[in-house]
Protein backbone atom coordinates (compact mmCIF):
# COMPACT_ATOMS: atom_id res chain seq x y z
CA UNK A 1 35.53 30.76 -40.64
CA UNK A 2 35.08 28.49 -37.59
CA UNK A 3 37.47 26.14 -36.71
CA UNK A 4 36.35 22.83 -36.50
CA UNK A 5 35.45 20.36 -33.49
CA UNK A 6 38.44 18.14 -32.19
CA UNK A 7 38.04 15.05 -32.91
CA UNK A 8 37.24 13.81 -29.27
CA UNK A 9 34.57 16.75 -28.24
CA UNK A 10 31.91 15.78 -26.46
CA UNK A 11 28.29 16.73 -28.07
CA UNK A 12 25.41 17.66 -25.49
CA UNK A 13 22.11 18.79 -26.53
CA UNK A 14 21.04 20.63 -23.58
CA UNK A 15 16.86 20.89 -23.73
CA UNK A 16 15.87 23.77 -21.40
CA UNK A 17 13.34 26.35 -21.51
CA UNK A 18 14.69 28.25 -18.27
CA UNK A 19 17.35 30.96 -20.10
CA UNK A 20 19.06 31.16 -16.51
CA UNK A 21 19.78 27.43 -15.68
CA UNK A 22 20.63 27.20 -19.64
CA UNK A 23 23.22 29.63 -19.54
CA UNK A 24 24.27 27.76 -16.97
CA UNK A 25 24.80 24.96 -18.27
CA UNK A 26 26.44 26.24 -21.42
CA UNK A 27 29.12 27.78 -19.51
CA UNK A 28 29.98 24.78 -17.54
CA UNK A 29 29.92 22.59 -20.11
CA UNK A 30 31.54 24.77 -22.62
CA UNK A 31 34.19 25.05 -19.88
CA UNK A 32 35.09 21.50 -19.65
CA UNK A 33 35.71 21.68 -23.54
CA UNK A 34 31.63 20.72 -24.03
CA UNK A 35 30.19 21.21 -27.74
CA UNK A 36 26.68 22.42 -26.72
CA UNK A 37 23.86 22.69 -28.65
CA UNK A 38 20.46 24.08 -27.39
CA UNK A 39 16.98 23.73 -27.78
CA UNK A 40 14.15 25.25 -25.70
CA UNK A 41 11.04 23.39 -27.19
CA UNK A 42 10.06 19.49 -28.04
CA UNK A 43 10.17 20.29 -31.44
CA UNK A 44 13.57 22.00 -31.82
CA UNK A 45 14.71 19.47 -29.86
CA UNK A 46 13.46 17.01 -32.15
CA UNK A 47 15.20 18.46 -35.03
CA UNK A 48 18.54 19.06 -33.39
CA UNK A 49 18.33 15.13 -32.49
CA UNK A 50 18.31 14.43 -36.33
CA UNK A 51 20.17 17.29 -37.97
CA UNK A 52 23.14 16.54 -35.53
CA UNK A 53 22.49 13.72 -33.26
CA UNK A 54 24.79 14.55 -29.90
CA UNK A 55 26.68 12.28 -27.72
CA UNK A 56 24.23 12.76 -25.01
CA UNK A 57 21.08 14.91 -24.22
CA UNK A 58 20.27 16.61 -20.72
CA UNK A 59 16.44 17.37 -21.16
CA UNK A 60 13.99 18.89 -18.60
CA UNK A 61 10.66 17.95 -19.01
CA UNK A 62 8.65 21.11 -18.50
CA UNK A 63 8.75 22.47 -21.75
CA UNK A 64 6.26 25.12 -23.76
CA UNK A 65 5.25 22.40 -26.52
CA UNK A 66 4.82 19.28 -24.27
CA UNK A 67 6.27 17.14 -21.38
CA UNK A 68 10.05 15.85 -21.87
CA UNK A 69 9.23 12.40 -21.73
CA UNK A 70 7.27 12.32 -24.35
CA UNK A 71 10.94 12.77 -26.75
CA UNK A 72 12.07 10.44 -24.59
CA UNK A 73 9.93 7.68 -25.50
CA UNK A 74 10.30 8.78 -29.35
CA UNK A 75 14.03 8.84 -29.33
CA UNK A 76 14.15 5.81 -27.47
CA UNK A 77 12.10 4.51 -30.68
CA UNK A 78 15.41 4.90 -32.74
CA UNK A 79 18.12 5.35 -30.59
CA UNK A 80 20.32 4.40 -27.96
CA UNK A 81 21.43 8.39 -27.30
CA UNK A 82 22.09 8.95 -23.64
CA UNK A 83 19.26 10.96 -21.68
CA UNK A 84 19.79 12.57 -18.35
CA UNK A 85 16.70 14.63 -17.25
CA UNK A 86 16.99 17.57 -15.39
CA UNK A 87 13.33 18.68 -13.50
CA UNK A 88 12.30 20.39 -10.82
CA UNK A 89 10.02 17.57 -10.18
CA UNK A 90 10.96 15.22 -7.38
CA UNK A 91 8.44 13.40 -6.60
CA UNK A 92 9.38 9.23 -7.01
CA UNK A 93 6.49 8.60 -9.71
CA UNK A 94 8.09 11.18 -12.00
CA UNK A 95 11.62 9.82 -11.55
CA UNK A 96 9.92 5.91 -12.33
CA UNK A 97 8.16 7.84 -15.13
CA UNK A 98 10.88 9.01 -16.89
CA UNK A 99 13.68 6.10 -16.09
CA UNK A 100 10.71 3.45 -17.21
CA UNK A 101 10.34 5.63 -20.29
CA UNK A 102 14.28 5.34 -21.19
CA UNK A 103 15.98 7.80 -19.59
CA UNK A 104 19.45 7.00 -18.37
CA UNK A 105 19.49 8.85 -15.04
CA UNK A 106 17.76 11.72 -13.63
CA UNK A 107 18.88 14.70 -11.65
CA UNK A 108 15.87 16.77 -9.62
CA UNK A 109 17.30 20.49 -9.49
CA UNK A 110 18.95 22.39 -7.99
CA UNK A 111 22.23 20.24 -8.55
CA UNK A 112 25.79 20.63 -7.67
CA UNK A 113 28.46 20.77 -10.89
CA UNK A 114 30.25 17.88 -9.42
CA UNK A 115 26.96 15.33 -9.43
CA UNK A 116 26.25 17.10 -12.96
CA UNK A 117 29.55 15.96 -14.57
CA UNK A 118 29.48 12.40 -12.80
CA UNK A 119 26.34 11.49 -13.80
CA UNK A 120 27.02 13.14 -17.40
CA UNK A 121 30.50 10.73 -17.27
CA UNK A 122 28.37 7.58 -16.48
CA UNK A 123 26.15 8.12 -18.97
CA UNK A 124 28.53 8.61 -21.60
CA UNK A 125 30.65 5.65 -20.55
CA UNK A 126 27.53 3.25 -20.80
CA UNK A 127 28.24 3.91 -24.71
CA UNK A 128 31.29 1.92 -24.49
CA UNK A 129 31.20 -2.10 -24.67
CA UNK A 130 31.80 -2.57 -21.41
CA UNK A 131 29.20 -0.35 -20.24
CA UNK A 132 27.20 -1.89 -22.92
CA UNK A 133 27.40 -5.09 -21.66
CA UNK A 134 29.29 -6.53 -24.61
CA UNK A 135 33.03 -6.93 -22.84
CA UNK A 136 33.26 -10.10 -20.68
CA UNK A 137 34.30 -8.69 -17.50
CA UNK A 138 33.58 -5.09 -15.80
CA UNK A 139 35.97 -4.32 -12.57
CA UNK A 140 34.56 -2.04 -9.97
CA UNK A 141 37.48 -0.60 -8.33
CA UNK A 142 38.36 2.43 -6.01
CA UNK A 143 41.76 4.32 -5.66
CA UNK A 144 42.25 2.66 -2.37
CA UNK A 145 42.32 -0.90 -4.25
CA UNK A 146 39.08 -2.00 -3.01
CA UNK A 147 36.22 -3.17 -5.11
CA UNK A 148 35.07 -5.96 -7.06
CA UNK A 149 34.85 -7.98 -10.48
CA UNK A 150 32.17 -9.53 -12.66
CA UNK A 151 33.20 -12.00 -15.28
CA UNK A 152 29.79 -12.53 -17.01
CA UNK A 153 30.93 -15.09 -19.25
CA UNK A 154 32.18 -17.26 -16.54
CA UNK A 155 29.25 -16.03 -14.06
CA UNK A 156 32.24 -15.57 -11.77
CA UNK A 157 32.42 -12.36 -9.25
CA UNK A 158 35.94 -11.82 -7.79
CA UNK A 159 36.31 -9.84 -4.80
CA UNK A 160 39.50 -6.74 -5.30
CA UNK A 161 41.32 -5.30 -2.24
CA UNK A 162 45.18 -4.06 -1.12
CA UNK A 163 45.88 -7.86 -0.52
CA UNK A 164 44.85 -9.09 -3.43
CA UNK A 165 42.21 -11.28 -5.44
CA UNK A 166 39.56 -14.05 -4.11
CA UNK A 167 36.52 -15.44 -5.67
CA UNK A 168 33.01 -14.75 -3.86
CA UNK A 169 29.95 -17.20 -4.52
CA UNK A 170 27.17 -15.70 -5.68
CA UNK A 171 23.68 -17.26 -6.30
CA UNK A 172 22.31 -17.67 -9.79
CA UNK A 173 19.67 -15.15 -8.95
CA UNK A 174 22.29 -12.49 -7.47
CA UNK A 175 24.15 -12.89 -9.97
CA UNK A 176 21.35 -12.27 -13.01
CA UNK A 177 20.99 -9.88 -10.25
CA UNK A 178 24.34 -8.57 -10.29
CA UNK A 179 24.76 -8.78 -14.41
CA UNK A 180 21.51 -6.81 -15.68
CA UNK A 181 23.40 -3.82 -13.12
CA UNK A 182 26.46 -4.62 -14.85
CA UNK A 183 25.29 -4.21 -18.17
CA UNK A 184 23.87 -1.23 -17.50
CA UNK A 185 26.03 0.16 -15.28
CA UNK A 186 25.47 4.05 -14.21
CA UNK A 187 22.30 3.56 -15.90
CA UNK A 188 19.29 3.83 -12.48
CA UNK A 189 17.33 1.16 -13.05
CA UNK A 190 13.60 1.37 -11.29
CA UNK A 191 12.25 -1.71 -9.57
CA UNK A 192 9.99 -2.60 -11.61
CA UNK A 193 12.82 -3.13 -14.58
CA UNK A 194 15.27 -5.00 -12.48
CA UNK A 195 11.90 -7.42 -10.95
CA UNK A 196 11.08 -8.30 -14.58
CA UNK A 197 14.60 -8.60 -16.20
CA UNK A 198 15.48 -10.82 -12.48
CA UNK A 199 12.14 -12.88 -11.84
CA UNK A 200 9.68 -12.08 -14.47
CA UNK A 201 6.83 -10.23 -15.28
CA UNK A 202 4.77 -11.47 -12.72
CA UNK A 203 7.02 -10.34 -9.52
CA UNK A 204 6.33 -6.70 -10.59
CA UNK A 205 5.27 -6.28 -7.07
CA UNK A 206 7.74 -7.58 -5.15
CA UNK A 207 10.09 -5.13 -4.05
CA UNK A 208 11.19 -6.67 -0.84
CA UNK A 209 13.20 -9.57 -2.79
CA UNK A 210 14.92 -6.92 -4.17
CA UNK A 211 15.76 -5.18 -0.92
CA UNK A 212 16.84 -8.58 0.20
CA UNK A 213 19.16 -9.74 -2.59
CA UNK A 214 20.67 -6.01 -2.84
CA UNK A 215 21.65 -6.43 0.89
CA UNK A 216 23.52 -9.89 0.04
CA UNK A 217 25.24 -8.95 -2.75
CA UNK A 218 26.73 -5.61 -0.80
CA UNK A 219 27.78 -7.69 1.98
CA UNK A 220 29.61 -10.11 -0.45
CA UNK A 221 31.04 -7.35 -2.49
CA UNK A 222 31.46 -4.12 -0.66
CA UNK A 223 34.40 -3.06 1.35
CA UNK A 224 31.28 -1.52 4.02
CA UNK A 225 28.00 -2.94 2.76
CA UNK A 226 26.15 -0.01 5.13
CA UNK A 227 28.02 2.65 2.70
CA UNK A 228 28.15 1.22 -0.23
CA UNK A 229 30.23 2.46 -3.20
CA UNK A 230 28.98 0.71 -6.29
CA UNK A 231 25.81 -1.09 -5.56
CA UNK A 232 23.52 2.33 -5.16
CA UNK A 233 20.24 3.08 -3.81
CA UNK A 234 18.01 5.94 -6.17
CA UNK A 235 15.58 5.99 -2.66
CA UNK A 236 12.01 5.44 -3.85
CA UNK A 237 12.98 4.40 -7.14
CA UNK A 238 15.90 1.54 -7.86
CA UNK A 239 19.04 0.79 -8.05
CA UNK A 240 22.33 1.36 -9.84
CA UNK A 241 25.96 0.19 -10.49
CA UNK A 242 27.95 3.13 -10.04
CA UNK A 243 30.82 3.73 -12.50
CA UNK A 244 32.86 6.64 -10.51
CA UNK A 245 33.03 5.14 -6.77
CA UNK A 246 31.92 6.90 -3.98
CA UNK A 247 35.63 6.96 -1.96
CA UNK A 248 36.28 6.41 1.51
């Protein structure tokens, strides 16, 4: 008889057709006390989403029975479940393809273990309310004591470092800015989403106030705006708030 799950396990639905790079990622998961459950086709993948939902789903998109992003636009129909992708396909208009479509993050392969389980860590944490958006303040802060604060019921951002706490004006464009990062927070968000959600639909276009306003917020909130920790560049695609900081 098996013994069952502990209460805290983590479910993953990994959605690979590649036996190698699925074994793979059943033993590193299973390693780091993982539940995995597998599927190597859109529609056992389907079925393994309903019969058990998981806690989050790593999904390529080349599969025998159809391209990944199609489930991601059907689960994203119902569901909030966290979606990493994991392709072989690099190229930017894939990555906007599949973040535009839902997905949480995406990972291009080959990948290290260590930006595996961050990225799996940030996903699940965006299931939380702070993550979510829902708790009024999220604190971005690094083991050296350096980071920064958003209180978005008070539209306040507080700088953090060894010497202590000071308030930092923000605009009321960085900071809807600044906020729709927040509440999304490890979550890559592709230009187009953040242009929309910051100026409306018809700055889809305009990338270069984004580049602009990203710029000012890292110089008002990162201890070295030309490496930032938090406020992250997905090159050729968007932006996102990092959860786990990038340390100095």
């Amino acid at each position: 008889m098996n013994e069952p799950d502990p209460p805290s396990a983590v479910h993953v639905l990994v959605v690979e057709d590649d036996d190698p790079i699925r074994r793979f990622l059943r033993t590193t998961l299973a390693a780091r006390q993982f539940v995995v459950a597998e599927a190597v086709t859109l529609a056992a993948a389907r079925l393994a989403c309903t019969a058990r939902p998981p806690d989050v789903m790593l999904l390529d998109l080349g599969l025998p029975d159809g391209d990944g992003i199609e489930l991601v636009r059907e689960v994203r129909g119902w569901s909030t479940l966290p979606i990493v992708v994991l392709s072989a396909r690099g190229q930017e208009s894939v990555k906007v393809e599949a973040l535009d479509a839902g997905a949480d993050d995406f990972l291009t392969k080959p990948f290290g273990v260590p930006e595996l389980l961050a990225r799996l860590r940030a996903a699940l944490r965006r299931r939380g309310p702070a993550a979510a958006g829902t708790a009024p303040v999220l604190t971005c802060r690094g083991a050296d004591g350096a980071g920064f604060r958003i209180d978005f019921a008070r539209r306040r951002c507080t700088v953090l470092d060894a010497r202590g706490e000071r308030d930092v004006r923000v605009t009321p464009t960085e900071f809807r800015l600044l906020a729709t990062l927040g509440r999304h927070a490890g979550k890559v968000l592709t230009h187009m989403a953040l242009l929309r959600e910051v100026w409306g639909p018809n700055h889809d276009g305009d990338v270069a106030y984004l580049r602009v306003y990203m710029g000012q917020l890292r110089h008002k909130l990162e201890p070295e705006p030309a490496v930032p920790r938090w406020l992250l560049t997905e090159p050729g695609v968007g932006y996102r708030l990092g959860i786990d900081p990038l340390e100095p």
